[in-house]
Protein backbone atom coordinates (compact mmCIF):
# COMPACT_ATOMS: atom_id res chain seq x y z
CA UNK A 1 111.99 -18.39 -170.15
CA UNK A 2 112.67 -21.83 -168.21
CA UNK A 3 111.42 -19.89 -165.09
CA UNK A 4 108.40 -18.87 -166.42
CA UNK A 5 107.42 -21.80 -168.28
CA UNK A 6 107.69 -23.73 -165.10
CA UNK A 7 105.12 -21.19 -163.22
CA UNK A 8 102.45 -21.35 -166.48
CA UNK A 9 103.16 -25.23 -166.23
CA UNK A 10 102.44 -25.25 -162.11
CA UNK A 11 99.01 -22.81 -162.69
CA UNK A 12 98.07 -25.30 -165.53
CA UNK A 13 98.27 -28.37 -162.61
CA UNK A 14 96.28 -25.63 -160.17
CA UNK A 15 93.88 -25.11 -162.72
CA UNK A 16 93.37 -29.04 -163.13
CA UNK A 17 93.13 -29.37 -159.50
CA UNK A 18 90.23 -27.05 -159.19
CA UNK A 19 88.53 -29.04 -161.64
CA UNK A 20 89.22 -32.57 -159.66
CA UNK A 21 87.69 -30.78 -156.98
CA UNK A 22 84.74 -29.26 -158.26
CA UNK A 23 83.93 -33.07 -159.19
CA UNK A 24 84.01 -34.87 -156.66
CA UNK A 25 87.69 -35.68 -155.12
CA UNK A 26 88.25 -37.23 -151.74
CA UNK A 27 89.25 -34.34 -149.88
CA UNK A 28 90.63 -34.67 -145.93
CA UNK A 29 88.28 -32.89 -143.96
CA UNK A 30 88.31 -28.92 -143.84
CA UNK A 31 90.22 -27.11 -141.11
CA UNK A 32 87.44 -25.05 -139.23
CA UNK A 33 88.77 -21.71 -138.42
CA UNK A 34 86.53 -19.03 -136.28
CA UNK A 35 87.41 -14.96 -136.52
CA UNK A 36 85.99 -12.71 -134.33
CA UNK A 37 84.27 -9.50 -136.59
CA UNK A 38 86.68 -6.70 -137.38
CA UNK A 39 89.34 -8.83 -136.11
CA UNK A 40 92.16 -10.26 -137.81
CA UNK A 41 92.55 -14.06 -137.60
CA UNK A 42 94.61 -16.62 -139.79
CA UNK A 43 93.68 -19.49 -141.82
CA UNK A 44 96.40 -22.02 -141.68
CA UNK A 45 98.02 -24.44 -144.14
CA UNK A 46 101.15 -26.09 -144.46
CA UNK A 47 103.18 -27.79 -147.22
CA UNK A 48 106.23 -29.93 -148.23
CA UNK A 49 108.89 -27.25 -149.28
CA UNK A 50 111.33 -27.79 -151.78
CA UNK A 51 112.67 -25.04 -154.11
CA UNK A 52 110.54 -22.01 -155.80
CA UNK A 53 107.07 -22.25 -154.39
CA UNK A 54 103.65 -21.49 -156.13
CA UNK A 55 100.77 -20.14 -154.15
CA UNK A 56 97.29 -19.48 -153.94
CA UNK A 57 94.51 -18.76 -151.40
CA UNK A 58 90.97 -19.14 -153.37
CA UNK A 59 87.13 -18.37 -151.87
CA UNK A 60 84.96 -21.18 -153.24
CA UNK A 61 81.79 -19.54 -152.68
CA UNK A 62 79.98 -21.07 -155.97
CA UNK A 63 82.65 -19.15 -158.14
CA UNK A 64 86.36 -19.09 -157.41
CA UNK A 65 87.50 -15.91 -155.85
CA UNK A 66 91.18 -15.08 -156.07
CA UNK A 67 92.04 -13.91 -152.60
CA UNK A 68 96.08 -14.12 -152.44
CA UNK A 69 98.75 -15.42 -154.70
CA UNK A 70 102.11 -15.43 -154.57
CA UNK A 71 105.00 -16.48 -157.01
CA UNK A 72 108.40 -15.41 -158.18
CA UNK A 73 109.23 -15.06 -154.26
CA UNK A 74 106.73 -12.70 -154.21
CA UNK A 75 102.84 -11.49 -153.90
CA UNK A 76 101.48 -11.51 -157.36
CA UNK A 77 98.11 -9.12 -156.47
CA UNK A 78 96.72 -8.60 -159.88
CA UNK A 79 93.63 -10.77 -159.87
CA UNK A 80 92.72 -10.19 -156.47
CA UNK A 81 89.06 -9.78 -156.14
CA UNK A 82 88.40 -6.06 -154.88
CA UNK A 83 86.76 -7.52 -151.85
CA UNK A 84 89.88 -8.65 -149.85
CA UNK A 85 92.25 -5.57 -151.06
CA UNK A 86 94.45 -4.27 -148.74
CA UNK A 87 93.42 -6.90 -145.89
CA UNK A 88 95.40 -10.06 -146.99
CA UNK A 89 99.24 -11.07 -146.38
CA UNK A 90 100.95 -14.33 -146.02
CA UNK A 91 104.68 -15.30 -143.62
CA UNK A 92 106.72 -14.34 -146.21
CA UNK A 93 110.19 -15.40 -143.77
CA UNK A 94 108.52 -18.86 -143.41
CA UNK A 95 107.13 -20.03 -146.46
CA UNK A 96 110.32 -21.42 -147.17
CA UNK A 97 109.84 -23.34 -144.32
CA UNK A 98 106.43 -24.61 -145.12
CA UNK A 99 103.90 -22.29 -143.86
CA UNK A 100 101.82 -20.59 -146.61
CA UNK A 101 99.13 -19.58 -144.05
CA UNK A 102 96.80 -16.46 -144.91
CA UNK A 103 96.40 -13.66 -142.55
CA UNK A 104 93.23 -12.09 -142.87
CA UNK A 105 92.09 -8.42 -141.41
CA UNK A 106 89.39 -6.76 -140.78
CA UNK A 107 87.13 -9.49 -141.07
CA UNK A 108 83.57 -9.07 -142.08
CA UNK A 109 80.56 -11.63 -142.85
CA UNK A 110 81.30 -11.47 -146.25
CA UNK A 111 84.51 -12.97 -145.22
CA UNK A 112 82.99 -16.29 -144.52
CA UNK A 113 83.04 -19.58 -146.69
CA UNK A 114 85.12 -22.57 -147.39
CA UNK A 115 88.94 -21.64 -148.84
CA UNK A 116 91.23 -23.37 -150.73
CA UNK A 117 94.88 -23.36 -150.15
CA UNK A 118 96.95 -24.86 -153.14
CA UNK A 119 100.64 -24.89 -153.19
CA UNK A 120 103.11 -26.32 -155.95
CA UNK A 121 106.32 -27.16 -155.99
CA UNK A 122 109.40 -28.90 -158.49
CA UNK A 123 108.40 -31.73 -157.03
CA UNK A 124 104.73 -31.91 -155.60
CA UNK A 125 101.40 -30.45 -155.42
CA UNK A 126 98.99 -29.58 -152.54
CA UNK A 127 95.68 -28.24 -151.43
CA UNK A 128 94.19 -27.72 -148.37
CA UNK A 129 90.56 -26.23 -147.22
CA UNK A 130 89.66 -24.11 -144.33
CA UNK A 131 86.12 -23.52 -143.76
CA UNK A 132 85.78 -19.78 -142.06
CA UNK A 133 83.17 -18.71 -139.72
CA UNK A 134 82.63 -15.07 -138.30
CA UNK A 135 81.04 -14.43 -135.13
CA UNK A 136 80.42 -11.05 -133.38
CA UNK A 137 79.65 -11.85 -129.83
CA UNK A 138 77.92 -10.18 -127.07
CA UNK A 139 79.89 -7.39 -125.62
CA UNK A 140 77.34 -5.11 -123.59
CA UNK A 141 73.85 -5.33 -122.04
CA UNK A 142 72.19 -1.80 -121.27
CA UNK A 143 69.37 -1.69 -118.84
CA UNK A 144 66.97 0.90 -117.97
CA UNK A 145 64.06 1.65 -115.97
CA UNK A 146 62.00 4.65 -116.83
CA UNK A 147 57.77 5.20 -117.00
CA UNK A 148 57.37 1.95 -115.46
CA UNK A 149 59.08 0.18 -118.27
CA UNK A 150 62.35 -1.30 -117.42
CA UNK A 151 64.65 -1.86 -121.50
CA UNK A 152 67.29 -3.91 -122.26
CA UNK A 153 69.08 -3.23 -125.06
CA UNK A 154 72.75 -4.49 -127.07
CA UNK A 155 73.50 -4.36 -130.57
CA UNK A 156 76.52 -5.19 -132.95
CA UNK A 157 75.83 -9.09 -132.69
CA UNK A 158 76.28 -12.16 -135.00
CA UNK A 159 74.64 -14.50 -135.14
CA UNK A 160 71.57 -13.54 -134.44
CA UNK A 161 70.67 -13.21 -130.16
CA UNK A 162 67.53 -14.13 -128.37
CA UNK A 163 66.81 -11.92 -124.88
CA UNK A 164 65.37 -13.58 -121.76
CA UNK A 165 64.19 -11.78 -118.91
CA UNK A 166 64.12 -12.74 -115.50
CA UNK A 167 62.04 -11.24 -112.53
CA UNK A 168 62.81 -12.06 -108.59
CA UNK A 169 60.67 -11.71 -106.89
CA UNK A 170 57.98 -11.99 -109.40
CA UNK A 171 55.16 -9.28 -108.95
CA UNK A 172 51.59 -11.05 -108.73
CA UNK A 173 50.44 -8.87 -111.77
CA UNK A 174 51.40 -10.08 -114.93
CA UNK A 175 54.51 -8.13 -117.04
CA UNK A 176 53.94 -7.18 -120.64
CA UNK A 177 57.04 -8.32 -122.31
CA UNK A 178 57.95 -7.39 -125.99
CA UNK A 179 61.41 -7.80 -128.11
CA UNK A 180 62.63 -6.51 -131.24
CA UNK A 181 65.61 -7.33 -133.19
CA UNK A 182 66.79 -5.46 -136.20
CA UNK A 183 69.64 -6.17 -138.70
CA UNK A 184 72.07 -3.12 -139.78
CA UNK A 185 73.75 -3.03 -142.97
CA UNK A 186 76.72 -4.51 -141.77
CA UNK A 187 75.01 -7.89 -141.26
CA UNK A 188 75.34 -7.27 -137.65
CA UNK A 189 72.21 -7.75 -135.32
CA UNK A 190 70.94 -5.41 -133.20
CA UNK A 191 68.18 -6.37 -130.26
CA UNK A 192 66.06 -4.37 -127.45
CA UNK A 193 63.31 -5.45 -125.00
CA UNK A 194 60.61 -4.04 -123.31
CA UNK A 195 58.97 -5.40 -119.80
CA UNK A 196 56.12 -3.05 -118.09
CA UNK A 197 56.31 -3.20 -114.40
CA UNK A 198 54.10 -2.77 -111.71
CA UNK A 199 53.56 0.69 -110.60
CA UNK A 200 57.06 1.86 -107.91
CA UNK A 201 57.99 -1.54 -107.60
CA UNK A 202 61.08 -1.60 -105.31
CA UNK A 203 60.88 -4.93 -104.52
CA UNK A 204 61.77 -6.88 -107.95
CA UNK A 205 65.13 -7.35 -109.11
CA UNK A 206 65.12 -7.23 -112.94
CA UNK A 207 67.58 -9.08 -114.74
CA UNK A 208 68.32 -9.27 -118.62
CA UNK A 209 70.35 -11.93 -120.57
CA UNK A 210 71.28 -11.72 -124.34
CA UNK A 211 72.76 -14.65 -125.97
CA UNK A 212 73.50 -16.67 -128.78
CA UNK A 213 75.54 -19.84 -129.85
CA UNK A 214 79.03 -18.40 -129.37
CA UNK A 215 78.51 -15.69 -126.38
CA UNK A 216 76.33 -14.27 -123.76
CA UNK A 217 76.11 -10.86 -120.99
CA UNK A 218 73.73 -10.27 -118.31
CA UNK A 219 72.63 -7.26 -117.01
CA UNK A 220 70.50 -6.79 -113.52
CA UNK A 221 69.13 -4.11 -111.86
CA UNK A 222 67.67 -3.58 -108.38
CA UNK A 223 65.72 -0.14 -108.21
CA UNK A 224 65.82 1.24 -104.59
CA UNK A 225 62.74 3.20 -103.03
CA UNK A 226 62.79 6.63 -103.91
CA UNK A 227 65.03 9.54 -101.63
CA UNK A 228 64.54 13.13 -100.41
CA UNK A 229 67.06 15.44 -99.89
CA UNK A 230 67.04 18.90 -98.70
CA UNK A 231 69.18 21.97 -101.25
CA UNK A 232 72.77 22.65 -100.29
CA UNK A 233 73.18 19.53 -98.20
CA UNK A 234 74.93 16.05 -98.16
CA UNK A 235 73.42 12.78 -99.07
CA UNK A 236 74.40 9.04 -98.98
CA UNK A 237 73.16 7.48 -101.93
CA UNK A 238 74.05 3.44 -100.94
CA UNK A 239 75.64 0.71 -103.71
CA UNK A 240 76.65 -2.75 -102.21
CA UNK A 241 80.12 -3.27 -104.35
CA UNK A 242 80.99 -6.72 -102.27
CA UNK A 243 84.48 -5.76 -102.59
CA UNK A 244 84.51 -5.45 -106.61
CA UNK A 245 86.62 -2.59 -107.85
CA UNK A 246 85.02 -1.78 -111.09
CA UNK A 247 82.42 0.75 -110.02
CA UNK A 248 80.98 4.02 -112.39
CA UNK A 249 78.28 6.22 -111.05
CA UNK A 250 76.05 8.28 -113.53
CA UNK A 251 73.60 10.34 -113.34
CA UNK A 252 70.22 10.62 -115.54
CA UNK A 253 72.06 7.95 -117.64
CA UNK A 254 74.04 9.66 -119.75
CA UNK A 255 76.55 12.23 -117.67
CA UNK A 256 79.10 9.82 -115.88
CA UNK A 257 80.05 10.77 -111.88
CA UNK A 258 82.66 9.02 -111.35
CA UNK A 259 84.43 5.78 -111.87
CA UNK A 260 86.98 3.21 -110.14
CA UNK A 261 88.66 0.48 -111.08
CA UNK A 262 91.17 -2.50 -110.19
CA UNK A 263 94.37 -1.04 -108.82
CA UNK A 264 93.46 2.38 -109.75
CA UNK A 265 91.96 5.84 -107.45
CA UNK A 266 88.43 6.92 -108.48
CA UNK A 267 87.97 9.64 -111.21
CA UNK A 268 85.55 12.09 -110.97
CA UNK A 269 84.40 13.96 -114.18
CA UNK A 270 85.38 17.59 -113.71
CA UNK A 271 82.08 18.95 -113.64
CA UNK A 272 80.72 16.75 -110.01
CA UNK A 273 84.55 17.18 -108.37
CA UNK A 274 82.65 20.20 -106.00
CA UNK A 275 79.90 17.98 -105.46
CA UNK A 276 81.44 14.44 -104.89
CA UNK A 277 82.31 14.08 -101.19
CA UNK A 278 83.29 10.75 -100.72
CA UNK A 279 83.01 6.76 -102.52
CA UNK A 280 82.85 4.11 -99.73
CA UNK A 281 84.75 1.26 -99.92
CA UNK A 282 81.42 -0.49 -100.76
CA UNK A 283 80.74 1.82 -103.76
CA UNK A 284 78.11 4.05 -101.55
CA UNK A 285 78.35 7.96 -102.98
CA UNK A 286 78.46 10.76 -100.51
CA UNK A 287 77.29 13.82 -102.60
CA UNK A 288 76.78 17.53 -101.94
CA UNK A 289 73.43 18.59 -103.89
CA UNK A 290 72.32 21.89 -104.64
CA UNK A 291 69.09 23.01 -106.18
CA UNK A 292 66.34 20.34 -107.90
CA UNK A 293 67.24 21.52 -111.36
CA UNK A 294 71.27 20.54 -111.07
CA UNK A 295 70.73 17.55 -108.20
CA UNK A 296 67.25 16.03 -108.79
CA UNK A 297 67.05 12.97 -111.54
CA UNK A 298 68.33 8.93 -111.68
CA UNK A 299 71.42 7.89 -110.05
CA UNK A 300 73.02 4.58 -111.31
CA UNK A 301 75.54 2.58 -109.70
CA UNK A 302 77.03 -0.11 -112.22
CA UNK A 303 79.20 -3.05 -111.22
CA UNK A 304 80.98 -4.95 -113.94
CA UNK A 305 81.63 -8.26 -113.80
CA UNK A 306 83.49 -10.82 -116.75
CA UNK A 307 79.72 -11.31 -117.93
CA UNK A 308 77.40 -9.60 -115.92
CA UNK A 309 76.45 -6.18 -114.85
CA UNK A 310 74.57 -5.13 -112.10
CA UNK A 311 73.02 -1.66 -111.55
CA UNK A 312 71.41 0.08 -108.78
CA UNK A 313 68.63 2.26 -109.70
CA UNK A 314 68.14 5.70 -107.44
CA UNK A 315 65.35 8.53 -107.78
CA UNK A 316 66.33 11.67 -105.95
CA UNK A 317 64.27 14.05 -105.60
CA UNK A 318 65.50 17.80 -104.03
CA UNK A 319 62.44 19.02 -101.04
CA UNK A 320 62.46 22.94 -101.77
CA UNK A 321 61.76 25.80 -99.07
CA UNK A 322 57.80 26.37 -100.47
CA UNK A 323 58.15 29.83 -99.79
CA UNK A 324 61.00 30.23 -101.26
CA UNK A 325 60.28 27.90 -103.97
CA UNK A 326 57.64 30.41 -105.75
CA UNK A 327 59.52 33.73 -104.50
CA UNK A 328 63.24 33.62 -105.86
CA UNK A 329 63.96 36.98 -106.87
CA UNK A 330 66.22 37.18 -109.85
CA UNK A 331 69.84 39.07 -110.05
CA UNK A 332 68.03 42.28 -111.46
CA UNK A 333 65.36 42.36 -108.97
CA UNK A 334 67.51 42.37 -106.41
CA UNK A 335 69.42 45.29 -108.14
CA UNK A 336 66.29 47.43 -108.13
CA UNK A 337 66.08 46.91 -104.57
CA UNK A 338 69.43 47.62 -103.93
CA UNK A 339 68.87 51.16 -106.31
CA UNK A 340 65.55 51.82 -104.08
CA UNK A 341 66.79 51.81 -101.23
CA UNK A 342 70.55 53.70 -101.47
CA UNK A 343 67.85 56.14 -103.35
CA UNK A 344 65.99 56.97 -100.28
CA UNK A 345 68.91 56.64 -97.88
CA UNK A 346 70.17 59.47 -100.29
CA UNK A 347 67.27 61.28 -100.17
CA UNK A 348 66.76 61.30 -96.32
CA UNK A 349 70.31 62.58 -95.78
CA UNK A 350 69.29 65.57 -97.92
CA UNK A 351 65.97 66.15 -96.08
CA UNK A 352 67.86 66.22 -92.72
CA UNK A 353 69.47 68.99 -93.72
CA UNK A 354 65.86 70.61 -94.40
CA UNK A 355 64.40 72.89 -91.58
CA UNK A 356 62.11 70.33 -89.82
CA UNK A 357 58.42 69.56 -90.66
CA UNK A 358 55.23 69.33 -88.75
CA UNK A 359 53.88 66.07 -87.71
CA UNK A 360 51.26 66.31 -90.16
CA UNK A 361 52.18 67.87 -92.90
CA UNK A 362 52.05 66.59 -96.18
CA UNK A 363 56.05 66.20 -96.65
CA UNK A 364 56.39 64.53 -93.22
CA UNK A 365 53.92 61.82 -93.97
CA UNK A 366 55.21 60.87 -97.42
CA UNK A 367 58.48 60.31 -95.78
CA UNK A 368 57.15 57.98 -93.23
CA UNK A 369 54.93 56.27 -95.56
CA UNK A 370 57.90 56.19 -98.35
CA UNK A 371 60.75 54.86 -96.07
CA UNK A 372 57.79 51.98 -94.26
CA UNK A 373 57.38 50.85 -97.72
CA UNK A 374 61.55 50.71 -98.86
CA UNK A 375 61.81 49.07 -95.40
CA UNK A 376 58.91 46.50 -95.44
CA UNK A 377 60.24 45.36 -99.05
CA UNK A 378 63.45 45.24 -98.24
CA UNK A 379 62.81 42.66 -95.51
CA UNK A 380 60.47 40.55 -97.36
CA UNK A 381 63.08 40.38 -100.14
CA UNK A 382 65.89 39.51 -97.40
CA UNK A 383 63.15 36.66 -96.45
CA UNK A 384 61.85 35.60 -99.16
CA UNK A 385 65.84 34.83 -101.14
CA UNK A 386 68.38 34.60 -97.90
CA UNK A 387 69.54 32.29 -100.13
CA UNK A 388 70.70 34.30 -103.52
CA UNK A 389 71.69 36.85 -101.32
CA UNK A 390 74.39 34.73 -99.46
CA UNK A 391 75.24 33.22 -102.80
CA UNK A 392 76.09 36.08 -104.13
CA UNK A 393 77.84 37.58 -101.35
C-alpha cells in the first residue's frame, strides 16, 4: 500500500508539472534530435538516480500523448497511444544508472514534435524536452533519355526537393524544361523532370541534381552517337570508368547486363552470359549480338559515385542482310521443302527402274520440268536463309 501510494503521489507531482509547463515555466532549451525515416533513432535524457524510479516519455503536440511509461521496475503500457505501439522501449539495465532515454523505431512523420521526458524519484523530480525532426533524404537520381526528352526522376523524399538541371555544352536552341512533384500518402515526396532536347544531340552532357535542406544526388548522362552492328558478330560498346569499380550495364533500361563492384568479379545475369565477351578494365562491354529483335535497343553504362551517378547513353542498332531480311523462311517452310524434295528423289529412283522414255514425250518432260522446279527452289531457299539452315544444323 506504501508502494503504491508513493507512485499515485509521484504521478500527482507529474501531473502538476505538466501544468507548470503548459504555463509558462523556464525550461533549459530542448535537445534537438534528427531520425532518419523508417529508421530507429533515440531521444536522450538523463536523471539523478536514487531508489525506485518513475517514468514517462509524453508527445506535446497540442494534447499530451502518452508514448512510454515505466514504473514498478517495469513498462507500464496501458495508456499508450495506439500510434507508437510496438515501436517504443527504454535501457532497462541502465536506468538505474540514470539513463531513461527512449528508443524509437520505425520512425515516421507523424513521429515528429517536441517530447517530454519526466522522471521522479524519493528524492527529486525532473523533466527534460527533445524536439524530434524526421528527414528522408535523397537516395537515388534516375535519368533517361528517350523521344528527345531526357527525365529525371527520385521519389521517397522529406522534406520536400527542388530539381535543377544542368546542360554542357548548352545547345543554341532553347530546352523546354518542366517539373512535377507529388506527395504519397506516407508524407513522403516524390519529384520528376522533363527537359526536351535538340533533335540527336550527342554533344550535350545532361546532368540532374535533386536536393533539399538535409541531402542531395546527382545524376549525368552523356549520350554517345548512335552504332551499327552487323547479326552474329562482336561489338565494343565504350564506357570511360576512370578506374571506379562500381560499374552495371543494362540494356533498354530495365534488364540488367552485368555488374562489378569494389573488390568483387563482374556478374553477368544468366540470360547475356553467351553474349557477354569481355568488360575492360575501363568499363567498355565487348558483346556478341545476334538478330535486331534480341540485340537492337539502349545500352546504359552507370557509374556510382558517394553522390553522383553518371551514365552513358548507347543506341544500337543491328544492319540486316536486305535480302534476307524480307525472305526468312520459317521452321515449317523449310520442312515442306525438305518433304518436296526427298518426294521426288523418291520418285525418280522409281522411274529409273521404268523402261526409258522418248525425248519428247509427255512423261519425259514433266520430269525435267518437275525436278528444274524442286531444284531451282531448293537453291533459292538455301540462299535466301543460309542462315536458319546453319542454325539449325
Amino acid at each position: 500500500m506504501a508502494e503504491l501510494s508513493g507512485v499515485l503521489v509521484r504521478t500527482a507531482v507529474f501531473l502538476m508539472v505538466e501544468v507548470l509547463v503548459q504555463g509558462g515555466a523556464v525550461q533549459s532549451p530542448d535537445t534537438q534530435v534528427g531520425c532518419v525515416f523508417g529508421g530507429s533513432c533515440v531521444l536522450p535524457c538523463r536523471f539523478q538516480p536514487n531508489g525506485d524510479t518513475i517514468l514517462h516519455w509524453v508527445k506535446r503536440n497540442g494534447k499530451n500523448v502518452q508514448v512510454h511509461s515505466y514504473y514498478d521496475d517495469q513498462d507500464q503500457l496501458g495508456y499508450q497511444d495506439p500510434l507508437y505501439k510496438g515501436r517504443t522501449s527504454l535501457f532497462h539495465d541502465q536506468i538505474s544508472g540514470g539513463n531513461a532515454s527512449l528508443g524509437l523505431a520505425r520512425v515516421n512523420l507523424q513521429d515528429q514534435g517536441r517530447y517530454l521526458c519526466y522522471t521522479s524519484t524519493s528524492q527529486n523530480n525532473q523533466e527534460a524536452f527533445v524536439t524530434l525532426t524526421v528527414r528522408a533524404p535523397v537516395t537515388k537520381v534516375d535519368i533517361v533519355l528517350g523521344n528527345n526528352n531526357v527525365t529525371c526522376q527520385s521519389g521517397g523524399i522529406y522534406p520536400r526537393p527542388q530539381l535543377t538541371w544542368s546542360v554542357s555544352p548548352r545547345p543554341s536552341t532553347v530546352l523546354q524544361n518542366t517539373t512535377e512533384v507529388h506527395e504519397d500518402d506516407r508524407g513522403l515526396y516524390d519529384i520528376s523532370g522533363s527537359l526536351r532536347t535538340v533533335y540527336n544531340d550527342t554533344e550535350s552532357t545532361y546532368s540532374c541534381s535533386v536536393q533539399n535542406e538535409h541531402s542531395a544526388k546527382k545524376a549525368m548522362m552523356r549520350p554517345l552517337p548512335p552504332m551499327q552492328s552487323a547479326p552474329n558478330s562482336e561489338v565494343l560498346l565504350p564506357c570511360d570508368a576512370s578506374g571506379l569499380d562500381d560499374i552495371t550495364w543494362t540494356f533498354n533500361h530495365n534488364q540488367t547486363i552485368l555488374r562489378r563492384q569494389a573488390g568483387q568479379e563482374k556478374v553477368v545475369e544468366t540470360e547475356w552470359q553467351q553474349h557477354v565477351r569481355d568488360l575492360s578494365e575501363s568499363g567498355s562491354l565487348l558483346l556478341y549480338v545476334t538478330s535486331s529483335a534480341q540485340s537492337e535497343g539502349t545500352y546504359r553504362c552507370t557509374l556510382r559515385y558517394a553522390d553522383e551517378e553518371d551514365v552513358t547513353h548507347i543506341e544500337l542498332k543491328i544492319l540486316e542482310d536486305p535480302v534476307a531480311e524480307g525472305s526468312h523462311l520459317t521452321l515449317p517452310m523449310l520442312q515442306i521443302i525438305v518433304f518436296l524434295t526427298i518426294s521426288a528423289l523418291i520418285l525418280w529412283l522409281c522411274m529409273v527402274k521404268q523402261p526409258r522414255l522418248p525425248f519428247f514425250t509427255t512423261g519425259y518432260l514433266f520430269q525435267f520440268f518437275f525436278f528444274g522446279f524442286i531444284f531451282i527452289v531448293f537453291l533459292l531457299f538455301c540462299c535466301c536463309n543460309a542462315q536458319l539452315i546453319a542454325s539449325l544444323i
